[in-house]
C-alpha atoms as a PDB file:
ATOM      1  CA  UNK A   1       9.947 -83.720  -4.065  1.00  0.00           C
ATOM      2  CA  UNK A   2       8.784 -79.909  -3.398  1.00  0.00           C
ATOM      3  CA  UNK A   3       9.025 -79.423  -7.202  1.00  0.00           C
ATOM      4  CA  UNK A   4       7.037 -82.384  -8.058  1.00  0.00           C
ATOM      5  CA  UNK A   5       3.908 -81.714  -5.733  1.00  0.00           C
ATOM      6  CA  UNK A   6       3.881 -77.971  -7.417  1.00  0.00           C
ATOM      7  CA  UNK A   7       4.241 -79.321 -10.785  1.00  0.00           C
ATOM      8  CA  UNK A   8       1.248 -81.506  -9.866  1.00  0.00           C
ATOM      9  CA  UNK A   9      -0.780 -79.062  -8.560  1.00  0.00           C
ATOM     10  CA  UNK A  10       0.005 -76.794 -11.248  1.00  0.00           C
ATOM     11  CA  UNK A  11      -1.221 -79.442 -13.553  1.00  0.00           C
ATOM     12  CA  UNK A  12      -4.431 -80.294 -11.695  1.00  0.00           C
ATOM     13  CA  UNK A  13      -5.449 -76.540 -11.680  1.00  0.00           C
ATOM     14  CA  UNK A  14      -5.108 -77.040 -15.386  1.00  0.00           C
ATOM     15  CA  UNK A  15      -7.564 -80.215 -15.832  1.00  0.00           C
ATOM     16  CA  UNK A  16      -9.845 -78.215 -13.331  1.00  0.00           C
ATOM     17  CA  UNK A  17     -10.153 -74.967 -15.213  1.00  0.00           C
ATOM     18  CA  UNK A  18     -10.354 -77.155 -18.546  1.00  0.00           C
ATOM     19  CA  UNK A  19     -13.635 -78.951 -16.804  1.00  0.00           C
ATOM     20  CA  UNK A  20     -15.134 -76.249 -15.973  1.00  0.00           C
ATOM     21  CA  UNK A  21     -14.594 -75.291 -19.262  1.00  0.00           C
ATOM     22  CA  UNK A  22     -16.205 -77.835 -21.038  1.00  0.00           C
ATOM     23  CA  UNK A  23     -19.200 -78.615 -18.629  1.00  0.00           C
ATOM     24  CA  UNK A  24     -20.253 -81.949 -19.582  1.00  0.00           C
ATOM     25  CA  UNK A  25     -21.325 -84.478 -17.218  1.00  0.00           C
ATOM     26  CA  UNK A  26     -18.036 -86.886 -17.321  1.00  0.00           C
ATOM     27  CA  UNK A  27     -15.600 -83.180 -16.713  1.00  0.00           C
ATOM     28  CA  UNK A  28     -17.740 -81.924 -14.754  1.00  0.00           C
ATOM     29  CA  UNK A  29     -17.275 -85.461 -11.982  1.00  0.00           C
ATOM     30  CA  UNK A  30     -13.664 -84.965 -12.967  1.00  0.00           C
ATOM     31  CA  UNK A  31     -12.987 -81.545 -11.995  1.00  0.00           C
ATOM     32  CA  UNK A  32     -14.949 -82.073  -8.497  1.00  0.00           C
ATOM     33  CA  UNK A  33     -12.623 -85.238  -7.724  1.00  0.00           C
ATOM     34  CA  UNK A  34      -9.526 -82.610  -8.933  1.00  0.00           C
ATOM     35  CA  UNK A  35     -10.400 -80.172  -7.013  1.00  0.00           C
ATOM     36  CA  UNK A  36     -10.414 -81.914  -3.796  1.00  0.00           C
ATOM     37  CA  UNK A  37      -7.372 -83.078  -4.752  1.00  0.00           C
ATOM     38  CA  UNK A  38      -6.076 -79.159  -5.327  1.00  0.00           C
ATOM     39  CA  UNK A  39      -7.001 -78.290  -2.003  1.00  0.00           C
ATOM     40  CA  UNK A  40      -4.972 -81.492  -0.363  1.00  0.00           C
ATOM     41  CA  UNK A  41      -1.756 -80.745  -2.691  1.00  0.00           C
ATOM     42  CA  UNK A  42      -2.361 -76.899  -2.156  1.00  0.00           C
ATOM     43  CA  UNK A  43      -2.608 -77.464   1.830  1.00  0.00           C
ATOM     44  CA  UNK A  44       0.878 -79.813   1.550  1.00  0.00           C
ATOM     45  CA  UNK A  45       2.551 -77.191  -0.942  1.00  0.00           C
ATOM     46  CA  UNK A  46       1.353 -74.396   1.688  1.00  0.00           C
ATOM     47  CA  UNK A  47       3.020 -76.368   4.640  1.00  0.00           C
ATOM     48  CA  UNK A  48       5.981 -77.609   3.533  1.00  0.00           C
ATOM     49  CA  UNK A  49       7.162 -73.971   0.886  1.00  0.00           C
ATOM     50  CA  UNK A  50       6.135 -71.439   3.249  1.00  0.00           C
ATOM     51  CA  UNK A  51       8.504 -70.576   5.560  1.00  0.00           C
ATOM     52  CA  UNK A  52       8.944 -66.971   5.314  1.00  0.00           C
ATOM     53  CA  UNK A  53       5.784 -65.631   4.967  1.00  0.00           C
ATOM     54  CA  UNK A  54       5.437 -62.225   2.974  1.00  0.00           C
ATOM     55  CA  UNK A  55       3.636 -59.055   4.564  1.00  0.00           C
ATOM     56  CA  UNK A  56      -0.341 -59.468   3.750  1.00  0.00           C
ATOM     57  CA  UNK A  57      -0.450 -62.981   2.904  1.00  0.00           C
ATOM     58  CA  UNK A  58      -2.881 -64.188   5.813  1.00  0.00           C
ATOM     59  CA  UNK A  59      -5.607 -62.225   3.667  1.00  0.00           C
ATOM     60  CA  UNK A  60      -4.473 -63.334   0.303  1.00  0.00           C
ATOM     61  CA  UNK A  61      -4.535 -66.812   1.679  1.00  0.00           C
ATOM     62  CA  UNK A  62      -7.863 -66.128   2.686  1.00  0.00           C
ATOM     63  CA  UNK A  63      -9.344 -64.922  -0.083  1.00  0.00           C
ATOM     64  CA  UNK A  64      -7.692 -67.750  -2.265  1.00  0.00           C
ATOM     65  CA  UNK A  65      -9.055 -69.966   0.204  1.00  0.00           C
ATOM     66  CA  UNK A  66     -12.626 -68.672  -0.356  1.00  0.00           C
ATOM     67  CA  UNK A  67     -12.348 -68.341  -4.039  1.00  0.00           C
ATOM     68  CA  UNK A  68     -11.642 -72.009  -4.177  1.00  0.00           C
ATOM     69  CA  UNK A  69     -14.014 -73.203  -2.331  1.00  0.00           C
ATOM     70  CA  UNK A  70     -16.803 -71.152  -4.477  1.00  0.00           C
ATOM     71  CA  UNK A  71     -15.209 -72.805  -7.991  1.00  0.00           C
ATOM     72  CA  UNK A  72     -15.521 -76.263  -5.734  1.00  0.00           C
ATOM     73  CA  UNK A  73     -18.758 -76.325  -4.588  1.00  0.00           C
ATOM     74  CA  UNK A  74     -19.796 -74.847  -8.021  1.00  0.00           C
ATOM     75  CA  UNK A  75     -17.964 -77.753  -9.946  1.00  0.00           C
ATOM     76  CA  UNK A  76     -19.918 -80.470  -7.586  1.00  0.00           C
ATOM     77  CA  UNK A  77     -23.021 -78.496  -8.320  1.00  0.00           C
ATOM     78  CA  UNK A  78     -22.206 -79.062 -12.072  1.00  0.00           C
ATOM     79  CA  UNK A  79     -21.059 -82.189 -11.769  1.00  0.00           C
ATOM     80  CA  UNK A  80     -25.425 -82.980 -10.361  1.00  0.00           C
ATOM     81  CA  UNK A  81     -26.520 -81.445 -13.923  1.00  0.00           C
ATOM     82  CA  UNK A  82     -29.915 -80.835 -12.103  1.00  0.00           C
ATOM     83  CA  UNK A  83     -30.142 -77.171 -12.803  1.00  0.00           C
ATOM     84  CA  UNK A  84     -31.692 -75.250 -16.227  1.00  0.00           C
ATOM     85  CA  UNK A  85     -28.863 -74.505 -18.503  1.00  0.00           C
ATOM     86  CA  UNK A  86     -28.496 -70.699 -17.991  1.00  0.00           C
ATOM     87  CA  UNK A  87     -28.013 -71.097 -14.230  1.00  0.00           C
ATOM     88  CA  UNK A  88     -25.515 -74.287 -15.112  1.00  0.00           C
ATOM     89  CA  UNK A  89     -23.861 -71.506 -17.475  1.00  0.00           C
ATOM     90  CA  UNK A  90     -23.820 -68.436 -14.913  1.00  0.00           C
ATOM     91  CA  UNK A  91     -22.571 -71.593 -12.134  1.00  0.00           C
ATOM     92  CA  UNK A  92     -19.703 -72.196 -14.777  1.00  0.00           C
ATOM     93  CA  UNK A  93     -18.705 -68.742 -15.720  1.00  0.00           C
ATOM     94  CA  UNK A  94     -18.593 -67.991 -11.643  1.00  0.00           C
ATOM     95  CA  UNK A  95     -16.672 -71.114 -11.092  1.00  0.00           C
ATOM     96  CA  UNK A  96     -13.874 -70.150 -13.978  1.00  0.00           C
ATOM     97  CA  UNK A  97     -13.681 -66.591 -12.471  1.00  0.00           C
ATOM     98  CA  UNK A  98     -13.003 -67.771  -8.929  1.00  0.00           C
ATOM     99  CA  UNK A  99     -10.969 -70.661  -9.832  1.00  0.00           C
ATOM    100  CA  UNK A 100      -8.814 -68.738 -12.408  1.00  0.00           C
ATOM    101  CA  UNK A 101      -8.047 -66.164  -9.325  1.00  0.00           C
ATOM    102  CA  UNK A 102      -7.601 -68.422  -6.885  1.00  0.00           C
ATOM    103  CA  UNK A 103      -4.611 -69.939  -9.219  1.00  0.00           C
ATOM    104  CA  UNK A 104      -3.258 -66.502  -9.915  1.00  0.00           C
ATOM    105  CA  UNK A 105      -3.693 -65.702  -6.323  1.00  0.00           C
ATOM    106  CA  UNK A 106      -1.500 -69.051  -4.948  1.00  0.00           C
ATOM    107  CA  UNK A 107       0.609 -68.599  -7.613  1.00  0.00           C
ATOM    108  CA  UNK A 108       1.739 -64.704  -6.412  1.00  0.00           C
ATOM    109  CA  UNK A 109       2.868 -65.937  -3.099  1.00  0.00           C
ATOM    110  CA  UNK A 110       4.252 -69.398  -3.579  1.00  0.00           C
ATOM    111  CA  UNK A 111       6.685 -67.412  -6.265  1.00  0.00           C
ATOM    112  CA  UNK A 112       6.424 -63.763  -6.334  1.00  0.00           C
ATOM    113  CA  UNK A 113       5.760 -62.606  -2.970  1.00  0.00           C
ATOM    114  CA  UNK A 114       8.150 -65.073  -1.141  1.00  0.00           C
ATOM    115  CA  UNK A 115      11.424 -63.381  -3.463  1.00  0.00           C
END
């Protein structure tokens, strides 16, 4: 069941990188709804595969933790398509760098860093 929940999440972090990628109105309601649902897979993959934690990973976790959030709150400001286009394309551009390290971040210590 472990497997399937990250194969899931791995998969969501997918769709919400590919919204935020493509911006329009209909991805950009999709990758909000996605990434809520990232952060309640992430906090169930974080309980149940972390049992040995590696050295440094309460600030990595942090970080991630942050990062995410930014590339959420971005993707629900998207998702309101209220702002000029050059801010919604600076919001995006932020959103895919945080996201993107967020992913690589999570990815390092639910693999790498645990051996």
């Amino acid at each position: 069941m472990a497997n399937g929940i990250l194969y899931l999440h791995l998969l969501m972090a997918l769709i919400f990188l590919l919204a935020l990628w493509k911006a329009t109105p209909h991805w950009s309601r999709m990758g909000a709804g996605v990434g809520v649902l990232l952060i309640i897979t992430g906090v169930f993959n974080f309980m149940t595969r972390m049992t040995g934690a590696p050295t440094g990973w309460h600030a990595g976790i942090g970080i991630k933790i942050l990062l995410a959030l930014h590339a959420i709150a971005m993707s629900v400001l998207l998702a309101r398509g209220t702002a000029s286009p050059e801010k919604r394309a600076r919001w995006r551009k932020g959103a895919l760098i945080s996201a993107l390290a967020a992913i690589l971040i999570g990815l390092y210590f639910s693999n790498v860093a645990r051996g």
